[in-house]
C-alpha atoms as a PDB file:
ATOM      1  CA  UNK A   1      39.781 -20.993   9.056  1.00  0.00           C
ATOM      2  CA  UNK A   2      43.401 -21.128  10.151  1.00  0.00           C
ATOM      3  CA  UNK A   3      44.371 -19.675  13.347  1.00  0.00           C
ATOM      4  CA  UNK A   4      47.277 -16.807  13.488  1.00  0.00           C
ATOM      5  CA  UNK A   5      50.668 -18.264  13.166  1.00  0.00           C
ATOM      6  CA  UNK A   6      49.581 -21.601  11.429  1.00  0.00           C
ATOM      7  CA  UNK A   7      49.809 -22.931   7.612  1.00  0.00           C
ATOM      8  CA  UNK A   8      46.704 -21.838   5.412  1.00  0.00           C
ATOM      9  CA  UNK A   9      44.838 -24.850   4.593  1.00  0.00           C
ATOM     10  CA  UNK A  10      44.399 -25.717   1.155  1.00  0.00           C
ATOM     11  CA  UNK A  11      40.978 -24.192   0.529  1.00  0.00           C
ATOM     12  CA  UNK A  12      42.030 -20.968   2.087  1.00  0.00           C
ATOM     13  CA  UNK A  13      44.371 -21.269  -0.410  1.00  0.00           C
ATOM     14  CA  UNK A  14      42.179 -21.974  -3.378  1.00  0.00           C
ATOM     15  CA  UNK A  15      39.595 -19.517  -2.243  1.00  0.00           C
ATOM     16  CA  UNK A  16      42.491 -16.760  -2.791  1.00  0.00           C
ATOM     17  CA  UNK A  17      42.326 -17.223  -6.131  1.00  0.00           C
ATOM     18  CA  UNK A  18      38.978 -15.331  -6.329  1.00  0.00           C
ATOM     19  CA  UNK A  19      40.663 -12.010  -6.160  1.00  0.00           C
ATOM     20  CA  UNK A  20      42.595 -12.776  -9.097  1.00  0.00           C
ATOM     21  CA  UNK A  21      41.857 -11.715 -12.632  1.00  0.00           C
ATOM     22  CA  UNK A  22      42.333 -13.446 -16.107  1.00  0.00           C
ATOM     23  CA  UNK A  23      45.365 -11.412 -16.715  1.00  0.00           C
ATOM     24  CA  UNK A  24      46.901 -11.824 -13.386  1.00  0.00           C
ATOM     25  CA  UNK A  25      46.539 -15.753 -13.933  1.00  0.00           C
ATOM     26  CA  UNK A  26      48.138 -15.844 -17.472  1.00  0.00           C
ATOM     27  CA  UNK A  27      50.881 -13.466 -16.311  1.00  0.00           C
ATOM     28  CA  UNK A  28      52.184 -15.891 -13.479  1.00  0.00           C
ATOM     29  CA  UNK A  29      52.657 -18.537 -16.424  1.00  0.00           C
ATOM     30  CA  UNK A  30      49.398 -20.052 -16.423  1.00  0.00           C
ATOM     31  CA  UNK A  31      48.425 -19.805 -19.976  1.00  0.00           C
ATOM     32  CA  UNK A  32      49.434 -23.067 -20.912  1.00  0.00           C
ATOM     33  CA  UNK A  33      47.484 -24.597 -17.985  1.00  0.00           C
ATOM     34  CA  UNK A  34      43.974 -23.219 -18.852  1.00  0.00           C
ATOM     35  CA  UNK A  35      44.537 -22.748 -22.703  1.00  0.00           C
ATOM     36  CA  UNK A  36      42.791 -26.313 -23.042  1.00  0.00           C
ATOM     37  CA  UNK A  37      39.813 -24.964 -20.632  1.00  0.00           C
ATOM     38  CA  UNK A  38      39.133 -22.292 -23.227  1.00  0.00           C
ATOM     39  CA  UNK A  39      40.721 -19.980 -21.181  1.00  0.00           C
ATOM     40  CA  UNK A  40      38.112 -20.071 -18.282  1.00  0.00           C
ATOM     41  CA  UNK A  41      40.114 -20.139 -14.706  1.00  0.00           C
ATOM     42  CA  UNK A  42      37.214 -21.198 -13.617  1.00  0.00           C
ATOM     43  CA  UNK A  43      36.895 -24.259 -15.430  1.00  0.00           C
ATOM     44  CA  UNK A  44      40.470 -24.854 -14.929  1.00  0.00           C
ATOM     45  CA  UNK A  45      40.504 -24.782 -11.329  1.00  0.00           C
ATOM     46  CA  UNK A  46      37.395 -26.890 -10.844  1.00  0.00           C
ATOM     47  CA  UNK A  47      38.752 -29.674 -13.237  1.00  0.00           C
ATOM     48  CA  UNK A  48      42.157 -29.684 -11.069  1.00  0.00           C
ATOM     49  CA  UNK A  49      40.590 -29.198  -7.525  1.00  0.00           C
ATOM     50  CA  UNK A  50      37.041 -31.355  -7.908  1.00  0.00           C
ATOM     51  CA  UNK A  51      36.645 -31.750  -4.420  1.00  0.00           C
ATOM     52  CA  UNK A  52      36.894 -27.867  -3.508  1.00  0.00           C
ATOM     53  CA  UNK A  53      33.304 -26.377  -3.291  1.00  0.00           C
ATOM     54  CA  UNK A  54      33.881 -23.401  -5.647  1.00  0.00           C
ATOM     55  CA  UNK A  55      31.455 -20.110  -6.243  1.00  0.00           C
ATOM     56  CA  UNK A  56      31.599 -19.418  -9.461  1.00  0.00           C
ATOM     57  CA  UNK A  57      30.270 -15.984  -8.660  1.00  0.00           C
ATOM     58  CA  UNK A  58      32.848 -14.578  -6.349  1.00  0.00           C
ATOM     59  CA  UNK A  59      35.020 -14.705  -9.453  1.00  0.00           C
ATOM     60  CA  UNK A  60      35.990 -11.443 -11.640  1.00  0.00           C
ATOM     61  CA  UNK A  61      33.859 -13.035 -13.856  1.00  0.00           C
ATOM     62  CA  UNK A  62      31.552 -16.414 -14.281  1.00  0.00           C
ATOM     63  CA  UNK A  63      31.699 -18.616 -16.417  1.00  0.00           C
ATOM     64  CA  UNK A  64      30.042 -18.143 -20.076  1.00  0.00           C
ATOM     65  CA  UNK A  65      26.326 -18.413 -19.493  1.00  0.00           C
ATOM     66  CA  UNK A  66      26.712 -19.337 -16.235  1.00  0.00           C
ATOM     67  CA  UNK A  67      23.547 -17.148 -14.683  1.00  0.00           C
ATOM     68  CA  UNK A  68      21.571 -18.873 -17.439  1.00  0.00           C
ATOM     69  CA  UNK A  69      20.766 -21.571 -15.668  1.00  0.00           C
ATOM     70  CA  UNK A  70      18.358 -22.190 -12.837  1.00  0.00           C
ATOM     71  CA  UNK A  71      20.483 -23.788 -10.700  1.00  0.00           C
ATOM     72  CA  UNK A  72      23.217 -21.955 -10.387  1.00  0.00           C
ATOM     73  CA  UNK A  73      20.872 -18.656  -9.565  1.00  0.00           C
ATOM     74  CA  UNK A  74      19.248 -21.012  -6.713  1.00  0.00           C
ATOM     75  CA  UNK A  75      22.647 -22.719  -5.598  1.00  0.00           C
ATOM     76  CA  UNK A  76      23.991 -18.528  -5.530  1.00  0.00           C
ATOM     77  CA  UNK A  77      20.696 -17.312  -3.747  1.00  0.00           C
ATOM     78  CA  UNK A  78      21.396 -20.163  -0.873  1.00  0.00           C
ATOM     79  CA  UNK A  79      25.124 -19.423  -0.697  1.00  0.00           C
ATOM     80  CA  UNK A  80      23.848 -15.446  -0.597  1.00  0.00           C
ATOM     81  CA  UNK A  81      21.043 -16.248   2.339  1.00  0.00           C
ATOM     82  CA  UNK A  82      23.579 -17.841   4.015  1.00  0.00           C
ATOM     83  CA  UNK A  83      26.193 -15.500   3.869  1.00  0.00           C
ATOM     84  CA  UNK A  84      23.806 -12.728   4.924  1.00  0.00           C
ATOM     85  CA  UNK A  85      22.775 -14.660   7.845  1.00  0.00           C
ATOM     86  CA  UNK A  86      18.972 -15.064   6.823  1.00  0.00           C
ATOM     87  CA  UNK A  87      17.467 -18.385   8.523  1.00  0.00           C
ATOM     88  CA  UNK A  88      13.733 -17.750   6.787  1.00  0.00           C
ATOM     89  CA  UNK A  89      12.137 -17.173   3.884  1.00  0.00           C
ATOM     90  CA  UNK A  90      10.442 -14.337   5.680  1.00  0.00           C
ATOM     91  CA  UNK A  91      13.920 -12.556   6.388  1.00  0.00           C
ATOM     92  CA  UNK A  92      14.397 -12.156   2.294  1.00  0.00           C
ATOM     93  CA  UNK A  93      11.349  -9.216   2.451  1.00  0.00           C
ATOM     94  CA  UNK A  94      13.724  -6.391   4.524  1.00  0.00           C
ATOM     95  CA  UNK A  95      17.215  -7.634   2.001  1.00  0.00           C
ATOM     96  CA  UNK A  96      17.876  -4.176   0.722  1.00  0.00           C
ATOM     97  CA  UNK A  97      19.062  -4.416  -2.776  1.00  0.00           C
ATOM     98  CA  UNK A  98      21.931  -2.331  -2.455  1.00  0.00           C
ATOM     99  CA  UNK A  99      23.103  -5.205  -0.200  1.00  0.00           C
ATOM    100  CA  UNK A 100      22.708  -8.072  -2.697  1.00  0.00           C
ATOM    101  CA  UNK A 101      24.357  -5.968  -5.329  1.00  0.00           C
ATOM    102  CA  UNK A 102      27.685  -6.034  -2.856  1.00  0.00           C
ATOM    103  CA  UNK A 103      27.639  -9.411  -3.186  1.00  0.00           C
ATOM    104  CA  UNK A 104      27.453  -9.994  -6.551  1.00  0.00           C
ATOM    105  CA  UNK A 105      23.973 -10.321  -7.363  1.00  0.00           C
ATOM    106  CA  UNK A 106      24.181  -7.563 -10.037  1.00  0.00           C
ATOM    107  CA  UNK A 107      25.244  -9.594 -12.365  1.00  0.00           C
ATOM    108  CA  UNK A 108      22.543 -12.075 -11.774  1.00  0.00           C
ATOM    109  CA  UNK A 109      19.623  -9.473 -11.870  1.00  0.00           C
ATOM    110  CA  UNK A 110      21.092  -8.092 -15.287  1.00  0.00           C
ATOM    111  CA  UNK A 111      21.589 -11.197 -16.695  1.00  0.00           C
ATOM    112  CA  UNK A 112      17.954 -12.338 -16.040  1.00  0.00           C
ATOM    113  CA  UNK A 113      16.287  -9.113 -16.052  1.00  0.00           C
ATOM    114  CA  UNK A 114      14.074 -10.165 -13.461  1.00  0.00           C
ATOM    115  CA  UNK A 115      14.001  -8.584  -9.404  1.00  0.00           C
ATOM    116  CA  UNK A 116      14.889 -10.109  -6.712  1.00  0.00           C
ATOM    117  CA  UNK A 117      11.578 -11.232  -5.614  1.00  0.00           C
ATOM    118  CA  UNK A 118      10.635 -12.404  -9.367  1.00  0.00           C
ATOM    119  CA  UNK A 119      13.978 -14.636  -9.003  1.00  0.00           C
ATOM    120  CA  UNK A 120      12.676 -16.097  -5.417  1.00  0.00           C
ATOM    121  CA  UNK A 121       9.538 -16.807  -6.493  1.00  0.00           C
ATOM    122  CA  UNK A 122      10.693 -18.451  -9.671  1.00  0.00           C
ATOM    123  CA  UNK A 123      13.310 -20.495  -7.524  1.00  0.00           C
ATOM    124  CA  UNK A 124      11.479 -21.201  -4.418  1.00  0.00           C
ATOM    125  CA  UNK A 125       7.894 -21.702  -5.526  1.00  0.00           C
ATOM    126  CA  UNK A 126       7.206 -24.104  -2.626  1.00  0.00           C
ATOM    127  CA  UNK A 127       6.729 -20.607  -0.189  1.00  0.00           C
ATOM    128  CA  UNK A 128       3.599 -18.160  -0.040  1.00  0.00           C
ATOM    129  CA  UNK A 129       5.534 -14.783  -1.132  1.00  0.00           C
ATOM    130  CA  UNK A 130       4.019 -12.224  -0.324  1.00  0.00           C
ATOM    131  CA  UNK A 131       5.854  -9.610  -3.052  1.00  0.00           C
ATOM    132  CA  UNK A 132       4.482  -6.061  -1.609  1.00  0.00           C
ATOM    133  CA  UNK A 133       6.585  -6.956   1.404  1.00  0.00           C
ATOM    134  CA  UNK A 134       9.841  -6.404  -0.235  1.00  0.00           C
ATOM    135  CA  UNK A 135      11.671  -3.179  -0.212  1.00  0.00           C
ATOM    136  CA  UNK A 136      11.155  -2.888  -3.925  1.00  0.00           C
ATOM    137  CA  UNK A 137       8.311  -4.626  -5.839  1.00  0.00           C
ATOM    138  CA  UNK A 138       8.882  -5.166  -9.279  1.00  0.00           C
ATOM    139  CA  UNK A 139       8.699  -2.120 -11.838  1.00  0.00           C
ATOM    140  CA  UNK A 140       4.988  -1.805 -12.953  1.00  0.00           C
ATOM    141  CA  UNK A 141       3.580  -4.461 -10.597  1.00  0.00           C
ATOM    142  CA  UNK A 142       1.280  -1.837  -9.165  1.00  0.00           C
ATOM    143  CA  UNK A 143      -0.024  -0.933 -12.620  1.00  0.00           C
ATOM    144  CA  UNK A 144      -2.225  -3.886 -13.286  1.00  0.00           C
ATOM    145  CA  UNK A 145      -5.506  -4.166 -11.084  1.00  0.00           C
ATOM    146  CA  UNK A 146      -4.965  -8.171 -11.198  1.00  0.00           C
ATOM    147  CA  UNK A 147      -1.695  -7.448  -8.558  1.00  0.00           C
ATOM    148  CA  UNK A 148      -3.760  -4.760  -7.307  1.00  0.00           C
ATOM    149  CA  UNK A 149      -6.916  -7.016  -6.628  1.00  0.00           C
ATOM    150  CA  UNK A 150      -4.761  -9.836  -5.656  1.00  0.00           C
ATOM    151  CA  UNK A 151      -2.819  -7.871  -2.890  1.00  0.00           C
ATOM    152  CA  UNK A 152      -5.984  -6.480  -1.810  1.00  0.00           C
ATOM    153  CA  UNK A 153      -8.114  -9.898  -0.904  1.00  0.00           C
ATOM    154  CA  UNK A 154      -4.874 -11.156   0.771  1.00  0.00           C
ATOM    155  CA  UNK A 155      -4.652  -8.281   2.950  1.00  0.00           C
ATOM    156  CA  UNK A 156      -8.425  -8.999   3.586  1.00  0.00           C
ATOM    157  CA  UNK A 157      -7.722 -12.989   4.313  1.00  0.00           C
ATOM    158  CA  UNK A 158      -4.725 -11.577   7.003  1.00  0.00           C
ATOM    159  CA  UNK A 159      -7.536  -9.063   8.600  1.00  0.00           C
ATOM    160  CA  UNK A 160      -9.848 -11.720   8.954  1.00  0.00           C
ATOM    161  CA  UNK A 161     -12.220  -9.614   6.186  1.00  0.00           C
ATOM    162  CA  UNK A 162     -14.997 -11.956   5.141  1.00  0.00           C
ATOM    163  CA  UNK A 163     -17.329  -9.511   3.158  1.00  0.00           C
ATOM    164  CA  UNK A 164     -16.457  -6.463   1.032  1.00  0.00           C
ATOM    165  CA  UNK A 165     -18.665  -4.314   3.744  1.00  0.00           C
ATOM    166  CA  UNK A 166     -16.081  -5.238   6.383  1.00  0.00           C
ATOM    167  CA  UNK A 167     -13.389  -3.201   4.935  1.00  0.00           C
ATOM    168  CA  UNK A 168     -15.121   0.274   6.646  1.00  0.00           C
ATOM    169  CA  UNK A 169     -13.818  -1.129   9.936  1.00  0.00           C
ATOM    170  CA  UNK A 170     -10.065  -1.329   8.999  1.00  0.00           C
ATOM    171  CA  UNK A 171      -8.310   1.153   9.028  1.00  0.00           C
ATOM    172  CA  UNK A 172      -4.758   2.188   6.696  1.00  0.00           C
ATOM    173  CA  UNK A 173      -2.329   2.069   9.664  1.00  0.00           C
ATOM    174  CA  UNK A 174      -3.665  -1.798   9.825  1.00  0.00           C
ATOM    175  CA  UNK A 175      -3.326  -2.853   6.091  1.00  0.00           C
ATOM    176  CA  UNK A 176       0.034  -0.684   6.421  1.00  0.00           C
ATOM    177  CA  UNK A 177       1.084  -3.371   9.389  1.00  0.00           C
ATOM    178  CA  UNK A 178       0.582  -6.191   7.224  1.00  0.00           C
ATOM    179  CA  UNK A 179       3.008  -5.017   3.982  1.00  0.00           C
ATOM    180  CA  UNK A 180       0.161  -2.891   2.147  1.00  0.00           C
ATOM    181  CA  UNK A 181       1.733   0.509   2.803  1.00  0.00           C
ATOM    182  CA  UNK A 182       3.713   0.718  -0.524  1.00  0.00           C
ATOM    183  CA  UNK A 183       0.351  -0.046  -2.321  1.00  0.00           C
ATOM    184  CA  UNK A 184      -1.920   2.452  -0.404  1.00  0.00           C
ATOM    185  CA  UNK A 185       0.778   5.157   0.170  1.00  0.00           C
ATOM    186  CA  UNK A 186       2.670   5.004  -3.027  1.00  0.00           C
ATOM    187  CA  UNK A 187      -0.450   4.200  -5.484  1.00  0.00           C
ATOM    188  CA  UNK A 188      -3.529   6.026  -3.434  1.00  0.00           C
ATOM    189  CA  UNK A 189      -1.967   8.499  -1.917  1.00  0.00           C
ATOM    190  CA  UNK A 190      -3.013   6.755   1.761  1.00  0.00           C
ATOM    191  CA  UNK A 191      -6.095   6.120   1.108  1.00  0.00           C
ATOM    192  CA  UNK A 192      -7.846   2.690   2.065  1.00  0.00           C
ATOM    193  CA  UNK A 193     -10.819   3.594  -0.148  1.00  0.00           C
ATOM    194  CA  UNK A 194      -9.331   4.644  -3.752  1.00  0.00           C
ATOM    195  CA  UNK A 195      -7.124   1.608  -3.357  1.00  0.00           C
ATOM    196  CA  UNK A 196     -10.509  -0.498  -2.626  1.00  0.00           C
ATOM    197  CA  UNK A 197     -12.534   1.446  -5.275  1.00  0.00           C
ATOM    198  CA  UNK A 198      -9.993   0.309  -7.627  1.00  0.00           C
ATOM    199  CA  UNK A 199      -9.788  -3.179  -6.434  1.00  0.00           C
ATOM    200  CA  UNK A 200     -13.119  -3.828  -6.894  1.00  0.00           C
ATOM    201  CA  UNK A 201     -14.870  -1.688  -8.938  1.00  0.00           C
ATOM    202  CA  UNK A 202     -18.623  -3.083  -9.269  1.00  0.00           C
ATOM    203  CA  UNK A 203     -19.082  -2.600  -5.867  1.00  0.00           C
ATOM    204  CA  UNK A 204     -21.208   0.169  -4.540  1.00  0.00           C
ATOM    205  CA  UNK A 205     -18.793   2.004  -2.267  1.00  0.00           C
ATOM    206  CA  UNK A 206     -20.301   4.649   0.605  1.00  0.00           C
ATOM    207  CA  UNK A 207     -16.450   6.766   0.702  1.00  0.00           C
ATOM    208  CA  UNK A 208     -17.681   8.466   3.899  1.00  0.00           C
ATOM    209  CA  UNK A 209     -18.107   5.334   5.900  1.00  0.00           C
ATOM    210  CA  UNK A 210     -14.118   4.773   5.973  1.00  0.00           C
ATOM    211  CA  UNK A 211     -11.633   6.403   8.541  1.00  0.00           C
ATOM    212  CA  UNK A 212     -11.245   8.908   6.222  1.00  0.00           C
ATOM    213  CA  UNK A 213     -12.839   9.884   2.735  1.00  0.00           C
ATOM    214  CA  UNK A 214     -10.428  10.398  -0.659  1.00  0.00           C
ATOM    215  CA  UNK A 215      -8.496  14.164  -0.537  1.00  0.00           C
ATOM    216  CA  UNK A 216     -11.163  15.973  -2.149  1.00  0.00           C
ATOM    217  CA  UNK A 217     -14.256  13.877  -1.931  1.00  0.00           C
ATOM    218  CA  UNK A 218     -16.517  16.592  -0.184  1.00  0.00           C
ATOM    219  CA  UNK A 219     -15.870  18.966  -2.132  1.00  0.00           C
ATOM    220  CA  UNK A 220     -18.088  17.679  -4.974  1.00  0.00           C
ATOM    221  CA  UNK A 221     -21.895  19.211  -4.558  1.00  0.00           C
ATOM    222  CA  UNK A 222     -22.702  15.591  -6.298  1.00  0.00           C
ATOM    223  CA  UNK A 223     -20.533  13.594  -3.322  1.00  0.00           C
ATOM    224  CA  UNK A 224     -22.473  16.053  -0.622  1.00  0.00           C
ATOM    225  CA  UNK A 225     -25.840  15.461  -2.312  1.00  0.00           C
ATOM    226  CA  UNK A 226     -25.216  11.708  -2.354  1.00  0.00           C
ATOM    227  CA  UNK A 227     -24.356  11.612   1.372  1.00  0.00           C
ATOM    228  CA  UNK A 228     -27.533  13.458   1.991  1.00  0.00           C
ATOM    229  CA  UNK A 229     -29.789  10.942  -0.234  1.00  0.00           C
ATOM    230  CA  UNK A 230     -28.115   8.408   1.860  1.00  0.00           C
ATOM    231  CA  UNK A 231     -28.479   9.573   5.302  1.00  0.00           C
ATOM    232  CA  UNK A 232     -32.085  10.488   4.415  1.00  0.00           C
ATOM    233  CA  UNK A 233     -32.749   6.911   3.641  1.00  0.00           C
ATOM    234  CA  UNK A 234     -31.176   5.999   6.874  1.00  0.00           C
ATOM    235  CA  UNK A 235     -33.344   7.791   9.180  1.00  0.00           C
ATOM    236  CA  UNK A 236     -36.092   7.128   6.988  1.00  0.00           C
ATOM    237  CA  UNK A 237     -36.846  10.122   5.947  1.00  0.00           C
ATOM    238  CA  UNK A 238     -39.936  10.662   3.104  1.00  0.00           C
ATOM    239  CA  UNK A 239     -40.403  14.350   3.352  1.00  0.00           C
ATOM    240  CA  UNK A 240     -38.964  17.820   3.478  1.00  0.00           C
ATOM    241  CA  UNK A 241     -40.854  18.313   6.719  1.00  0.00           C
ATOM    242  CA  UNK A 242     -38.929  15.437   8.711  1.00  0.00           C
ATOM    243  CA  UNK A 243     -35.171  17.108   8.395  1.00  0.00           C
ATOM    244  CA  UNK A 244     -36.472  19.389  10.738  1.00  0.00           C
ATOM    245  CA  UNK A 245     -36.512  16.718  13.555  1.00  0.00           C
ATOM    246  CA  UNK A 246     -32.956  15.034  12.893  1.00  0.00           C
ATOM    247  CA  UNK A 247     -30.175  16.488  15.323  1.00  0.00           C
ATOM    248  CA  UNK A 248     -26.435  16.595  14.465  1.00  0.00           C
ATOM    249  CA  UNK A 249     -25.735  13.674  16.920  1.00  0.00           C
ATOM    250  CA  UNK A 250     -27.644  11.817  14.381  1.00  0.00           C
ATOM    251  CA  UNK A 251     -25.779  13.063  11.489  1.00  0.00           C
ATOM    252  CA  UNK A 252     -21.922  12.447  13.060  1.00  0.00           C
ATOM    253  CA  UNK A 253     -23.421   9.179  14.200  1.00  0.00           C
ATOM    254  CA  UNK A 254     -23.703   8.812  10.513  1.00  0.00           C
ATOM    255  CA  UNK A 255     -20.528   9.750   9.455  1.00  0.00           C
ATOM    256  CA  UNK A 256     -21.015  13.132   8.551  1.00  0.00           C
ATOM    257  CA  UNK A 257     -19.121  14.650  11.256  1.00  0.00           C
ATOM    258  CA  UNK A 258     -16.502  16.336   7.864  1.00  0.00           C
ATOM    259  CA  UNK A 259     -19.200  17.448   5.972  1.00  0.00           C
ATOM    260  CA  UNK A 260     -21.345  19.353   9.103  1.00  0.00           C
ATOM    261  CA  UNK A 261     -18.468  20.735   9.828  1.00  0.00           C
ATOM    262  CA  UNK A 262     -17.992  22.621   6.470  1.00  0.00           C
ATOM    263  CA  UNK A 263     -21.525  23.967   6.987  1.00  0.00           C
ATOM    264  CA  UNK A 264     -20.427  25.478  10.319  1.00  0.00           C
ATOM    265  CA  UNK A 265     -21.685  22.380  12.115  1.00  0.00           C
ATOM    266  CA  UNK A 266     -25.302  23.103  10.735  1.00  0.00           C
ATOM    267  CA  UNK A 267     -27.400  20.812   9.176  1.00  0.00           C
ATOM    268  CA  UNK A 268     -29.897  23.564   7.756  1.00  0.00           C
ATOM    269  CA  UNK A 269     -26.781  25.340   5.771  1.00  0.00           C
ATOM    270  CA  UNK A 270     -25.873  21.895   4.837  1.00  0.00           C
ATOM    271  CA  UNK A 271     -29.914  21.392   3.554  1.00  0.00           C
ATOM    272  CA  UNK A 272     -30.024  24.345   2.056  1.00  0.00           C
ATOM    273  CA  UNK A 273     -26.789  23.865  -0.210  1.00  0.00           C
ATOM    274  CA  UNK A 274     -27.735  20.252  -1.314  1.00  0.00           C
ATOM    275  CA  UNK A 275     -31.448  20.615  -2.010  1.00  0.00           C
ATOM    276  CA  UNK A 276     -31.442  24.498  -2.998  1.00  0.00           C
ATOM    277  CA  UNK A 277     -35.156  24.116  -4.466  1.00  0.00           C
ATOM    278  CA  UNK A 278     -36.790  23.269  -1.246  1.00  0.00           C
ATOM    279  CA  UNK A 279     -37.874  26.580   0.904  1.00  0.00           C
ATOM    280  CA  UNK A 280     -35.991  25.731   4.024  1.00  0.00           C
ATOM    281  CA  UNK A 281     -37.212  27.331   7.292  1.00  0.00           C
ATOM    282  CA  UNK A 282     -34.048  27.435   8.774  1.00  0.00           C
ATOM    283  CA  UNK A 283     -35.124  28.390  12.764  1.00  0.00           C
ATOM    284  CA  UNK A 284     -37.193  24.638  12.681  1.00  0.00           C
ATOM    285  CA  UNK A 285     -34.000  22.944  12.683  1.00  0.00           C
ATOM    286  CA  UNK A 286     -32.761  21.768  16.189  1.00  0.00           C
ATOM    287  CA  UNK A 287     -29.895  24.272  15.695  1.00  0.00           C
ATOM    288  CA  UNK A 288     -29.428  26.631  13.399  1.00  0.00           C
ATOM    289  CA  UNK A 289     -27.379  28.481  11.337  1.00  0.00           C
ATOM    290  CA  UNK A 290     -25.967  32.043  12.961  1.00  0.00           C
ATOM    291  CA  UNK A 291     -28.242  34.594  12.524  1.00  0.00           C
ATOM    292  CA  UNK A 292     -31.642  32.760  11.880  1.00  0.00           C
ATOM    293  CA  UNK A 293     -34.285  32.772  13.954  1.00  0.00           C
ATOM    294  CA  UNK A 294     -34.157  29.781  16.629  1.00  0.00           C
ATOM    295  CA  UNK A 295     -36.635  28.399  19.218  1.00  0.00           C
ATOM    296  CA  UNK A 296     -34.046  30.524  21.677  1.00  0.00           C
ATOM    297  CA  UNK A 297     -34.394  33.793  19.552  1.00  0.00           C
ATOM    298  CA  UNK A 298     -37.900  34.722  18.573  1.00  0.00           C
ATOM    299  CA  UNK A 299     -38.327  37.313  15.379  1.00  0.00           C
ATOM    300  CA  UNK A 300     -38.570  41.140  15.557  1.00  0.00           C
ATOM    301  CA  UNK A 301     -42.013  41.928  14.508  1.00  0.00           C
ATOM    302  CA  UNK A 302     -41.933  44.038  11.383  1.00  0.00           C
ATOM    303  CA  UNK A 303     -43.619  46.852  13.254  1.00  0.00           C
ATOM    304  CA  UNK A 304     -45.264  48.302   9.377  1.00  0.00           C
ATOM    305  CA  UNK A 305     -47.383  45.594   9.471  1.00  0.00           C
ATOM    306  CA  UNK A 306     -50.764  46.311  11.328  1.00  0.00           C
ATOM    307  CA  UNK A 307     -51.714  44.576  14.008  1.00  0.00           C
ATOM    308  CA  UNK A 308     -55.187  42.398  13.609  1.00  0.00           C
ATOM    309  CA  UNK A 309     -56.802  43.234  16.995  1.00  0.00           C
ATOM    310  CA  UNK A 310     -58.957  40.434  16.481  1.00  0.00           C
ATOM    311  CA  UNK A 311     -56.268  38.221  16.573  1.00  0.00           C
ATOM    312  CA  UNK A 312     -54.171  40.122  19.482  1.00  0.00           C
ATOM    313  CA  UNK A 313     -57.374  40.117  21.817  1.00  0.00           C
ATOM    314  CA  UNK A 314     -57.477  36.540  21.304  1.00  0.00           C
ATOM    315  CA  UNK A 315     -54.006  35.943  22.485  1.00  0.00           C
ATOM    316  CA  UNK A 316     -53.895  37.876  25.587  1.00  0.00           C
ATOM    317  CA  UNK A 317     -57.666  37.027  26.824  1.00  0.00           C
END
């Protein structure tokens, strides 16, 4: 670049002639010059000036199937990286594409049909792209469960997940951290354990063991009763009889802290609305549900029943 005052070199003066049009070109007299060129400036200019590096691209228009070919879109992406300042491969995932657009990749992206991060992976295959890390993922790429499965076991790889049952330890704010917000925001509505569910569907999945169940999930009798099965099965539980013993420590240690607390925090309401067949005695239970009888509140004595004598004599002897 020339400093104030001084002559324009000769490629500042070359590189002027991007702002220029066809018509502007033939008007000045030119025809004659690129008539032989077909008419292409372009061509014109880069037959008369070889040794000037030009960008087709910052042109009114490129050359006739110029965007065609595979070098020209990596020789524009490298000129583009450059001119945005971006010094890694990693820098191309926050490239808005509002940005690109500006500078002439519109043409590029119509031309091909393909996104920006279709176009870098095509054109720098030697990188691990990671595409849910761009600002915009290609249209439908979230519709397949391949790209769904895919994204999910390389989120696992990053969190150091080496079996499906280590998943109930991470939470979404983690997989978020890593570039899987889009995918468990966008597509599951934030949560961790539809996006999962869907990833890998032949696996048994326990919902209640993640940070936080699907919108919804406990309010499904069936989801409750399955809890229940499961939790009795964890505290080894073979009868009716034993619920009585378990305290609701035992059940939020379980991850039922959501579902107790629907029941008003009781685990005989919660019994009673899973396994309605069973005749509960609800004052057995450790605590129990307002109004029942409790070890701390005996029963009124239904005072129209006689008394056996036998029986009372026996008590206070």
């Amino acid at each position: 670049m020339s400093v104030p005052g001084s002559n324009p070199s000769q490629s500042e003066l070359l590189s002027l002639l991007y702002k220029s049009t066809f018509q502007q070109v033939t008007s000045k007299g030119a025809r004659k010059i690129i008539l032989p060129y077909g008419d292409s400036v372009i061509e014109a200019l880069k037959d008369l000036f070889p040794e000037h590096s030009w960008k087709e691209w910052l042109f009114d228009k490129a050359p006739q199937k110029f965007w065609q070919s595979a070098a020209n879109q990596k020789r524009f992406l490298e000129w583009l990286g450059n001119d945005l300042g971006i010094k890694s491969f990693e820098e191309w995932y926050d490239v808005s594409l509002n940005v690109i657009k500006k500078k002439g990749a519109a043409r590029l992206l119509s031309t091909t049909e393909k996104s920006l991060p279709e176009l870098l992976m095509a054109l720098f295959p030697e990188h691990d792209w990671k595409i849910w890390k761009f600002r915009q993922v290609p249209q439908g790429f979230w519709s397949t469960a391949e790209n769904r499965r895919g994204a999910m076991e390389k989120f696992g790889v990053e969190l150091g997940v080496t079996k499906l049952e280590d998943w109930y330890s991470v939470t979404s704010e983690r997989v978020a951290s890593i570039g899987g917000l889009k995918l468990v925001r966008n597509v599951y509505g934030g949560s961790l354990c539809l996006a999962l569910q869907h990833a890998y569907p032949d696996h048994e999945w326990l919902e209640w063991r993640f940070e936080k169940a699907p919108k919804g999930f406990w309010d499904s009798l069936e989801n409750q009763t399955k809890y229940v099965d499961w939790l009795g099965k964890q505290l080894g539980i073979s009868s009716p009889e034993q619920w009585y013993s378990v305290t609701t420590s035992q059940v939020v240690e379980r991850h039922g802290s959501t579902l107790l607390n629907m029941h008003s925090n009781q685990l005989g309401n919660l019994l009673k609305f899973v396994y309605p067949g069973e005749k509960w005695e609800t004052w057995k239970f450790p605590r129990s549900p307002a109004g029942e009888w409790s070890p701390r509140r005996r029963p009124k004595r239904d005072m129209s029943t006689p008394v056996d004598l036998t029986e009372a004599n026996s008590i206070t002897s």
